[in-house]
PDB file of N, CA and C in Angstrom:
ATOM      1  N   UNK A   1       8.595 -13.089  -4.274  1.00  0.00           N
ATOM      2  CA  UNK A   1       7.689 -11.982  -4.483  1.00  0.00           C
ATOM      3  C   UNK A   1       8.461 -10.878  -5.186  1.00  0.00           C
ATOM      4  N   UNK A   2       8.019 -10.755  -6.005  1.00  0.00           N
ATOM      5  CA  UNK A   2       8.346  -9.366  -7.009  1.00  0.00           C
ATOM      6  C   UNK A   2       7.731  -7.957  -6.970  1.00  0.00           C
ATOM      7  N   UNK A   3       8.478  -6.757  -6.032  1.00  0.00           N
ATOM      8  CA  UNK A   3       8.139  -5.489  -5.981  1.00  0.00           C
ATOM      9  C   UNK A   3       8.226  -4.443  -6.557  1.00  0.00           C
ATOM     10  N   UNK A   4       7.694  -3.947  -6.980  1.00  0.00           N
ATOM     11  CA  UNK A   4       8.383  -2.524  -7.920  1.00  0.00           C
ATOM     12  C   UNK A   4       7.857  -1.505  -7.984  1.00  0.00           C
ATOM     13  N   UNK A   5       9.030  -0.206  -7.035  1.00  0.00           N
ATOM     14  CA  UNK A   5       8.428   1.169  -7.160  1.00  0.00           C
ATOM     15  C   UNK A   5       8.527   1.823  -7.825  1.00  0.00           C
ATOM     16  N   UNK A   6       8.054   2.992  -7.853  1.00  0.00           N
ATOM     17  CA  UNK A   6       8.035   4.222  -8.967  1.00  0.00           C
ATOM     18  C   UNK A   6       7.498   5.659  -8.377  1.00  0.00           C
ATOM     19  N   UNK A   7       8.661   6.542  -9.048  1.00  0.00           N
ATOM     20  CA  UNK A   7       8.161   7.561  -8.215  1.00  0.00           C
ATOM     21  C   UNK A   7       8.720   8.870  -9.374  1.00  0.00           C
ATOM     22  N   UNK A   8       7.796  10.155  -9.023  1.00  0.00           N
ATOM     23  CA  UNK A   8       7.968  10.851 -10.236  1.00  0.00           C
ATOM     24  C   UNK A   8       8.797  11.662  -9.690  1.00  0.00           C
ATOM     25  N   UNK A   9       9.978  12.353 -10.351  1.00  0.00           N
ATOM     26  CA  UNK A   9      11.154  12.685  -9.602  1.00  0.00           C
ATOM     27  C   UNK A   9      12.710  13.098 -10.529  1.00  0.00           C
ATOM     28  N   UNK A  10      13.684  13.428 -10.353  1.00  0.00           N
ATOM     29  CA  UNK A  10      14.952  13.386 -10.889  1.00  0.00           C
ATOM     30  C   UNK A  10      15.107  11.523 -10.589  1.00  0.00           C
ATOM     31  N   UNK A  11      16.001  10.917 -11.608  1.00  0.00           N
ATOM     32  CA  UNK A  11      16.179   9.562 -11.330  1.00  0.00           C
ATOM     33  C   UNK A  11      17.428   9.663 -10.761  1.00  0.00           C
ATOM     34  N   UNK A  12      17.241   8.405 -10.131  1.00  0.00           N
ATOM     35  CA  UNK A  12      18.496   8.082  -8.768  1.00  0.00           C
ATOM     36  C   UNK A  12      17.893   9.127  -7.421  1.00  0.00           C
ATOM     37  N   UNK A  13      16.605   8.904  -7.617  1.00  0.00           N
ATOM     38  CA  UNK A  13      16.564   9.748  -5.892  1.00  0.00           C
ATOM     39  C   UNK A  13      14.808   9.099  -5.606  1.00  0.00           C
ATOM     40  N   UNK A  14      14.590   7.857  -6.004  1.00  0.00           N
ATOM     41  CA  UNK A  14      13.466   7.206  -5.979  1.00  0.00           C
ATOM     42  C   UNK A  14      13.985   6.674  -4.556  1.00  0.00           C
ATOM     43  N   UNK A  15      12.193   5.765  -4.257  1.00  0.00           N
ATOM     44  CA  UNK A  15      12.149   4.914  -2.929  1.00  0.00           C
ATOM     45  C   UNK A  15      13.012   3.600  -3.314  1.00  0.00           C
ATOM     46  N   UNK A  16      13.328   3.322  -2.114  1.00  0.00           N
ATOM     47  CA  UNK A  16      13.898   1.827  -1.915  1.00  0.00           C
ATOM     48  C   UNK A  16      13.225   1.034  -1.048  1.00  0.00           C
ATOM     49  N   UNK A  17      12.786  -0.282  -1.611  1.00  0.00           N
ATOM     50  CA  UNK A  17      12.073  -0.737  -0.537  1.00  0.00           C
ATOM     51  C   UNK A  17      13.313  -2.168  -0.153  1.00  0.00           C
ATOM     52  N   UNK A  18      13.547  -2.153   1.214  1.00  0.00           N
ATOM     53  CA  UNK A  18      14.333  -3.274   2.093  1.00  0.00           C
ATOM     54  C   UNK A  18      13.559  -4.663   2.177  1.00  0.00           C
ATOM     55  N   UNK A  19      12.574  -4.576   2.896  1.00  0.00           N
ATOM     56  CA  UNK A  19      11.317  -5.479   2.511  1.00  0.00           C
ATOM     57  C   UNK A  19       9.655  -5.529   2.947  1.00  0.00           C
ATOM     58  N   UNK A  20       9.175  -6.165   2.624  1.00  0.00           N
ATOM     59  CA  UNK A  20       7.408  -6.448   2.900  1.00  0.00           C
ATOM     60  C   UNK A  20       6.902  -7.620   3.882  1.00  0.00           C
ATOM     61  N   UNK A  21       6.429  -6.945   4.551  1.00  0.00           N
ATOM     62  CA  UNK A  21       6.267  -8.365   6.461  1.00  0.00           C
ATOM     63  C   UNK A  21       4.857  -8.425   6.266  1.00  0.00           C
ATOM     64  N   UNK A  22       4.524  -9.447   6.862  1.00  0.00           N
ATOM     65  CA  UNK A  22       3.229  -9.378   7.437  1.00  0.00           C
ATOM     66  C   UNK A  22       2.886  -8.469   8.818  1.00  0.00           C
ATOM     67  N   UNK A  23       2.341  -7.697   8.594  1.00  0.00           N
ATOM     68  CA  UNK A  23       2.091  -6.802   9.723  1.00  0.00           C
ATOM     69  C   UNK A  23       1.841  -7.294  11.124  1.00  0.00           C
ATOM     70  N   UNK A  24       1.288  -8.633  11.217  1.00  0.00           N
ATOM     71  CA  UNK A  24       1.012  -9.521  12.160  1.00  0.00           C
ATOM     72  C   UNK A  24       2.417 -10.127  13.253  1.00  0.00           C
ATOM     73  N   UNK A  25       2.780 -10.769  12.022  1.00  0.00           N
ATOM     74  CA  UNK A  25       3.915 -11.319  12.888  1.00  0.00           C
ATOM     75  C   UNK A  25       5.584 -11.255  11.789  1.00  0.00           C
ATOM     76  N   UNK A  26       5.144  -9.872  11.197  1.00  0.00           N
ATOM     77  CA  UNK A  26       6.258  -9.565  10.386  1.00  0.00           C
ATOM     78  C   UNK A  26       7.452 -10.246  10.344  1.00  0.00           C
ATOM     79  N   UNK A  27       6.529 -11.834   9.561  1.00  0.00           N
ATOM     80  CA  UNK A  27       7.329 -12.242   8.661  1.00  0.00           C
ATOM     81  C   UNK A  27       7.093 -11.991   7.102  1.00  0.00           C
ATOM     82  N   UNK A  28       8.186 -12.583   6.341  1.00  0.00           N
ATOM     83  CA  UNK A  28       8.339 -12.145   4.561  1.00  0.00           C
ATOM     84  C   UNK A  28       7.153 -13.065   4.060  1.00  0.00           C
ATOM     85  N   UNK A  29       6.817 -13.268   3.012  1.00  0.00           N
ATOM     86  CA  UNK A  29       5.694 -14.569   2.239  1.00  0.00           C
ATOM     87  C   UNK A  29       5.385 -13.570   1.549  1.00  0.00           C
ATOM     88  N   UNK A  30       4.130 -14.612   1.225  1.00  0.00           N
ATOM     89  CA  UNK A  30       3.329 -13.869  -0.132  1.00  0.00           C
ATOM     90  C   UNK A  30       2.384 -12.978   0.087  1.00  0.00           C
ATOM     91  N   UNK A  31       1.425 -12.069  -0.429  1.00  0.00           N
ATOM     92  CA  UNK A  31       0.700 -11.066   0.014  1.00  0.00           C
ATOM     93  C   UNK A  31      -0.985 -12.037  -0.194  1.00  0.00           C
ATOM     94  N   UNK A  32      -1.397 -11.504   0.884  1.00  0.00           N
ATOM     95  CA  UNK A  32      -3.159 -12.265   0.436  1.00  0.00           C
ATOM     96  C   UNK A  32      -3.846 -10.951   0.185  1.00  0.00           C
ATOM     97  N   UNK A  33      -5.045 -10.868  -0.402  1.00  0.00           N
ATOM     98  CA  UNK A  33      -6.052 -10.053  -0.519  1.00  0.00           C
ATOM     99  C   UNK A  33      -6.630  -9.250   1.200  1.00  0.00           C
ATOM    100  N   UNK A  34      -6.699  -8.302   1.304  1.00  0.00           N
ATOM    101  CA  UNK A  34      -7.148  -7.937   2.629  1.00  0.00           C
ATOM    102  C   UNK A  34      -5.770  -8.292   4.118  1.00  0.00           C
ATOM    103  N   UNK A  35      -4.691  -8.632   3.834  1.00  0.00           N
ATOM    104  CA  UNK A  35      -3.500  -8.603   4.959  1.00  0.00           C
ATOM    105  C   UNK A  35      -2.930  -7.196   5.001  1.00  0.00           C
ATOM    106  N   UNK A  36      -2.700  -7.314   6.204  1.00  0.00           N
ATOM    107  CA  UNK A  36      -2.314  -5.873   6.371  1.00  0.00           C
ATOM    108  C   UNK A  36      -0.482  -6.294   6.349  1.00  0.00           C
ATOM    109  N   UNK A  37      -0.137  -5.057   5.443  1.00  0.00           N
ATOM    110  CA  UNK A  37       1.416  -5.485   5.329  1.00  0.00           C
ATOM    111  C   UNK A  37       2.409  -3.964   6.170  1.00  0.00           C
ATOM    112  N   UNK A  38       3.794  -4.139   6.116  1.00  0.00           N
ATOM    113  CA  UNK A  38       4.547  -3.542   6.158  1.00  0.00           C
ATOM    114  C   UNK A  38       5.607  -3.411   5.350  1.00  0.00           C
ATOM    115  N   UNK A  39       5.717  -1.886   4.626  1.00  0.00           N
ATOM    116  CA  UNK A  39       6.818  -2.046   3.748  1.00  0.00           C
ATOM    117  C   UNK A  39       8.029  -0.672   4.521  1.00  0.00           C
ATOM    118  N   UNK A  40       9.070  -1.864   4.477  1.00  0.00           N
ATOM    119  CA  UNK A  40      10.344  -1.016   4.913  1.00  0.00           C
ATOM    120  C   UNK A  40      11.535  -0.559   3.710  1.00  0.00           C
ATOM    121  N   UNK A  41      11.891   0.276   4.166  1.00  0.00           N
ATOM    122  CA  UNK A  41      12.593   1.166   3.115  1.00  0.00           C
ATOM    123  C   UNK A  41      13.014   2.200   3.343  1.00  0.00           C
ATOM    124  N   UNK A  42      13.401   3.064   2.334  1.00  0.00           N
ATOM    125  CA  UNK A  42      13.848   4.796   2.585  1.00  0.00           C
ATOM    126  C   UNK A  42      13.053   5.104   1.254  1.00  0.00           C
ATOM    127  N   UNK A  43      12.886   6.204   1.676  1.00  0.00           N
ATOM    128  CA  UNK A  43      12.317   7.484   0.702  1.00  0.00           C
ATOM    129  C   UNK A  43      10.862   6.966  -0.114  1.00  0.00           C
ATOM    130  N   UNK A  44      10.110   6.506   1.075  1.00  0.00           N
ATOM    131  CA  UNK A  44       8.548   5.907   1.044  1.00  0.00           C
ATOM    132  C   UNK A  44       7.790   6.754   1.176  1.00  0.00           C
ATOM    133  N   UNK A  45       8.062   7.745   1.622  1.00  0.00           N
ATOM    134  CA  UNK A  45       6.842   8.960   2.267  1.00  0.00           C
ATOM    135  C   UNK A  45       7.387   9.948   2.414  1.00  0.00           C
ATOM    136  N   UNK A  46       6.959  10.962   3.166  1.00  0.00           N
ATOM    137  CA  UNK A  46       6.945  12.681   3.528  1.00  0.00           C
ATOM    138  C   UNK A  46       8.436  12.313   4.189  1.00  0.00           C
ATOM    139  N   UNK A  47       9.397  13.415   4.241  1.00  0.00           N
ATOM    140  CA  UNK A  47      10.219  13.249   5.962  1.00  0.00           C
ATOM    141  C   UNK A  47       9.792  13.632   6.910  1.00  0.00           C
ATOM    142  N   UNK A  48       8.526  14.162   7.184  1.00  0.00           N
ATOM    143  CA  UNK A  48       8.216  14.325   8.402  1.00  0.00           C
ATOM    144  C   UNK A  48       6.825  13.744   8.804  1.00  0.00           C
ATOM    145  N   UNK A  49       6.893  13.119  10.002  1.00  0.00           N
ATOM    146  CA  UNK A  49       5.718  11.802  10.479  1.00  0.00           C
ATOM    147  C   UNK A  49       4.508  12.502  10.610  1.00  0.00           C
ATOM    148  N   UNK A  50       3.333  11.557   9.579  1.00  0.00           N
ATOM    149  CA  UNK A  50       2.184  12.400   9.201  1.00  0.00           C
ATOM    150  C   UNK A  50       0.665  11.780   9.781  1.00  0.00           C
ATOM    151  N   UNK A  51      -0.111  12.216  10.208  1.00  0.00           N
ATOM    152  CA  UNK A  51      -1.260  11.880  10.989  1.00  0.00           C
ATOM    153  C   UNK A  51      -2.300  11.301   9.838  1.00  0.00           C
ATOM    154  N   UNK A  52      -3.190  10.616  10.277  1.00  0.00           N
ATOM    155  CA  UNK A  52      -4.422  10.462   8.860  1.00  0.00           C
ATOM    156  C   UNK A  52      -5.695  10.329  10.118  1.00  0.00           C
ATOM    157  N   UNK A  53      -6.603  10.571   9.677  1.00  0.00           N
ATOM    158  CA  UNK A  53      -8.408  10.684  10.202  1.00  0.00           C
ATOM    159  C   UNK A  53      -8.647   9.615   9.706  1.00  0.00           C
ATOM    160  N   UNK A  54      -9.466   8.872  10.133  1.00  0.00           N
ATOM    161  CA  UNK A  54     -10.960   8.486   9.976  1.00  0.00           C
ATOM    162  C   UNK A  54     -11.821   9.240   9.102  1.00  0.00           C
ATOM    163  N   UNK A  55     -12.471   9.175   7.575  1.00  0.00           N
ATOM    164  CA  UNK A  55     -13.046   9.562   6.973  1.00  0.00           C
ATOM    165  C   UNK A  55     -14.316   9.989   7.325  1.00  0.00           C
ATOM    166  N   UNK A  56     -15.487  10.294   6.852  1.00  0.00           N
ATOM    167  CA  UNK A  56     -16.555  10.110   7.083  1.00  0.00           C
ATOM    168  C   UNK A  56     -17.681   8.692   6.914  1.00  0.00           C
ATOM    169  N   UNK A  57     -17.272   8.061   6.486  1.00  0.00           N
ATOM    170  CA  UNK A  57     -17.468   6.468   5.849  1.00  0.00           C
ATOM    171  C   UNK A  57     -16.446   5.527   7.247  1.00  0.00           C
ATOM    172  N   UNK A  58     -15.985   6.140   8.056  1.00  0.00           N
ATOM    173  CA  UNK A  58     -14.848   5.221   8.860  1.00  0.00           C
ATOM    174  C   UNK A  58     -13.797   4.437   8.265  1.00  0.00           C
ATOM    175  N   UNK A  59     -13.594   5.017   7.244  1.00  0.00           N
ATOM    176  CA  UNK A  59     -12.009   4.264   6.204  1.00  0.00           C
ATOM    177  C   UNK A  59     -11.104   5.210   6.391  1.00  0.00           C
ATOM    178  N   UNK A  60     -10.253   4.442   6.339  1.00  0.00           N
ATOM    179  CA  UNK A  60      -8.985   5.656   6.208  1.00  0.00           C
ATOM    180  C   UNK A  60      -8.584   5.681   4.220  1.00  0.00           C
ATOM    181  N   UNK A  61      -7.922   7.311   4.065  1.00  0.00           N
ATOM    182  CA  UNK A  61      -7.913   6.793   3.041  1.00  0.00           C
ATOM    183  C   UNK A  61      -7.035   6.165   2.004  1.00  0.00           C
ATOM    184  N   UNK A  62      -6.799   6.377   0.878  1.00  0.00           N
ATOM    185  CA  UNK A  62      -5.754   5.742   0.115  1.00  0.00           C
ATOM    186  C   UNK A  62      -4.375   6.256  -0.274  1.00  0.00           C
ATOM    187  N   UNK A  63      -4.883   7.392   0.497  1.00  0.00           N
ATOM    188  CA  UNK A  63      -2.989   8.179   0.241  1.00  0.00           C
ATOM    189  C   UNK A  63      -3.128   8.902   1.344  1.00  0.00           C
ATOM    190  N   UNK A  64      -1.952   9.715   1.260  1.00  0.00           N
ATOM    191  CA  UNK A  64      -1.113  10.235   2.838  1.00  0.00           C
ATOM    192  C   UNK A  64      -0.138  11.071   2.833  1.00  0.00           C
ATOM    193  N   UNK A  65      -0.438  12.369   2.397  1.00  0.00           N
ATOM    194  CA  UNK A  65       1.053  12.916   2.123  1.00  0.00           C
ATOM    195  C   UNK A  65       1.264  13.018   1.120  1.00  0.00           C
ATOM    196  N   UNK A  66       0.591  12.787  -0.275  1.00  0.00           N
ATOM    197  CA  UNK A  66       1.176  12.758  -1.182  1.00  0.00           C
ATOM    198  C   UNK A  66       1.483  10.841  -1.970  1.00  0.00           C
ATOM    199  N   UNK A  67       1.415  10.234  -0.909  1.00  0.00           N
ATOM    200  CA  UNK A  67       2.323   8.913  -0.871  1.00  0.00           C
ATOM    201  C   UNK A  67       0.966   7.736  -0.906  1.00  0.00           C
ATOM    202  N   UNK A  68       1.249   7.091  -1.997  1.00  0.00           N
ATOM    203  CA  UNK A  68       0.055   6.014  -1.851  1.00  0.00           C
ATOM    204  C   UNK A  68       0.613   4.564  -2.198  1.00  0.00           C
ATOM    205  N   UNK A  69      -0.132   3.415  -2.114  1.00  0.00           N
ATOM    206  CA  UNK A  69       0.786   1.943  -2.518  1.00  0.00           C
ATOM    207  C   UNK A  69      -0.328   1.837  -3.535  1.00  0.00           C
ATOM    208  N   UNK A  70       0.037   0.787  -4.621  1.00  0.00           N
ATOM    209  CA  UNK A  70      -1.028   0.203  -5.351  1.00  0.00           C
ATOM    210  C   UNK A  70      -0.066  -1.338  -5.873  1.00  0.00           C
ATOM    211  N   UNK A  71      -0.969  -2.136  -5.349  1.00  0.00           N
ATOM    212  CA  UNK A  71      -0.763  -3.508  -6.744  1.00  0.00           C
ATOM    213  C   UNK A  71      -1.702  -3.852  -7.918  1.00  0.00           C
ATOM    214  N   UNK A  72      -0.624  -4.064  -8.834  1.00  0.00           N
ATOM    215  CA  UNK A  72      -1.010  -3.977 -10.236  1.00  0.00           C
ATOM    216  C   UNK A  72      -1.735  -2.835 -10.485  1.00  0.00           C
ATOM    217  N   UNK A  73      -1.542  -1.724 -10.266  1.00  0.00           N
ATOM    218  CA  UNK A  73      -1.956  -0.288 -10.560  1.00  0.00           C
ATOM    219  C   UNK A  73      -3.919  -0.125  -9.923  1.00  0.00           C
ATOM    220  N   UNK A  74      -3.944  -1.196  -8.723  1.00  0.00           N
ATOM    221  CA  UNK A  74      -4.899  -1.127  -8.097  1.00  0.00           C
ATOM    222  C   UNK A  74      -4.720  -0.267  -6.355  1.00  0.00           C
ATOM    223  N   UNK A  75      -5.196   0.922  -5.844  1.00  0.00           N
ATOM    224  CA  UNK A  75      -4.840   1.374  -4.934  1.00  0.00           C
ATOM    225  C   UNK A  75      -5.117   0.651  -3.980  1.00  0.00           C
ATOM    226  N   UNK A  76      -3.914   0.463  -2.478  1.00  0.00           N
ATOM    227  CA  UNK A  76      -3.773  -0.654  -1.391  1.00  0.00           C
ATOM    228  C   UNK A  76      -5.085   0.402  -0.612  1.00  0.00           C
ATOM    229  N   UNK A  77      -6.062  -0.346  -0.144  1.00  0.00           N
ATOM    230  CA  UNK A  77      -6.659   0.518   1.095  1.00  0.00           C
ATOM    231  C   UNK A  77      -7.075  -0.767   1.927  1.00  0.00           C
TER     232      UNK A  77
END
């Protein structure tokens, strides 16, 4: 599996990602449509641990802080 972040910033002070689990039984593999994943790393998000709501629709939404995932420039929700 091939990952790749990007982040807007001075370079050399981007995220690192360690790796991507299945949220289930966080092991590594391939990603399916609709799995809920885990990505580990440094400098993924805020430094300080951030809350999210329930929308009005009952979704949560697609970013958090500033901080969002997308594959192939499609946003993860």
């Amino acid at each position: 599996m091939s990952v790749s972040v990007s982040q807007a910033g001075a370079p050399g002070t981007g995220p690192s990602i360690a790796a991507v689990t299945n949220g289930a039984s966080n092991l590594t593999g391939p990603i399916a449509p609709g799995e809920i994943i885990v990505i580990y790393g440094s400098g993924l998000g805020p430094a300080q641990i951030t809350q999210t709501r329930l929308g009005d629709d009952g979704r949560f939404g697609t970013q958090l802080a500033g901080t969002s995932v997308q594959f192939n420039g499609i946003a993860a929700g």
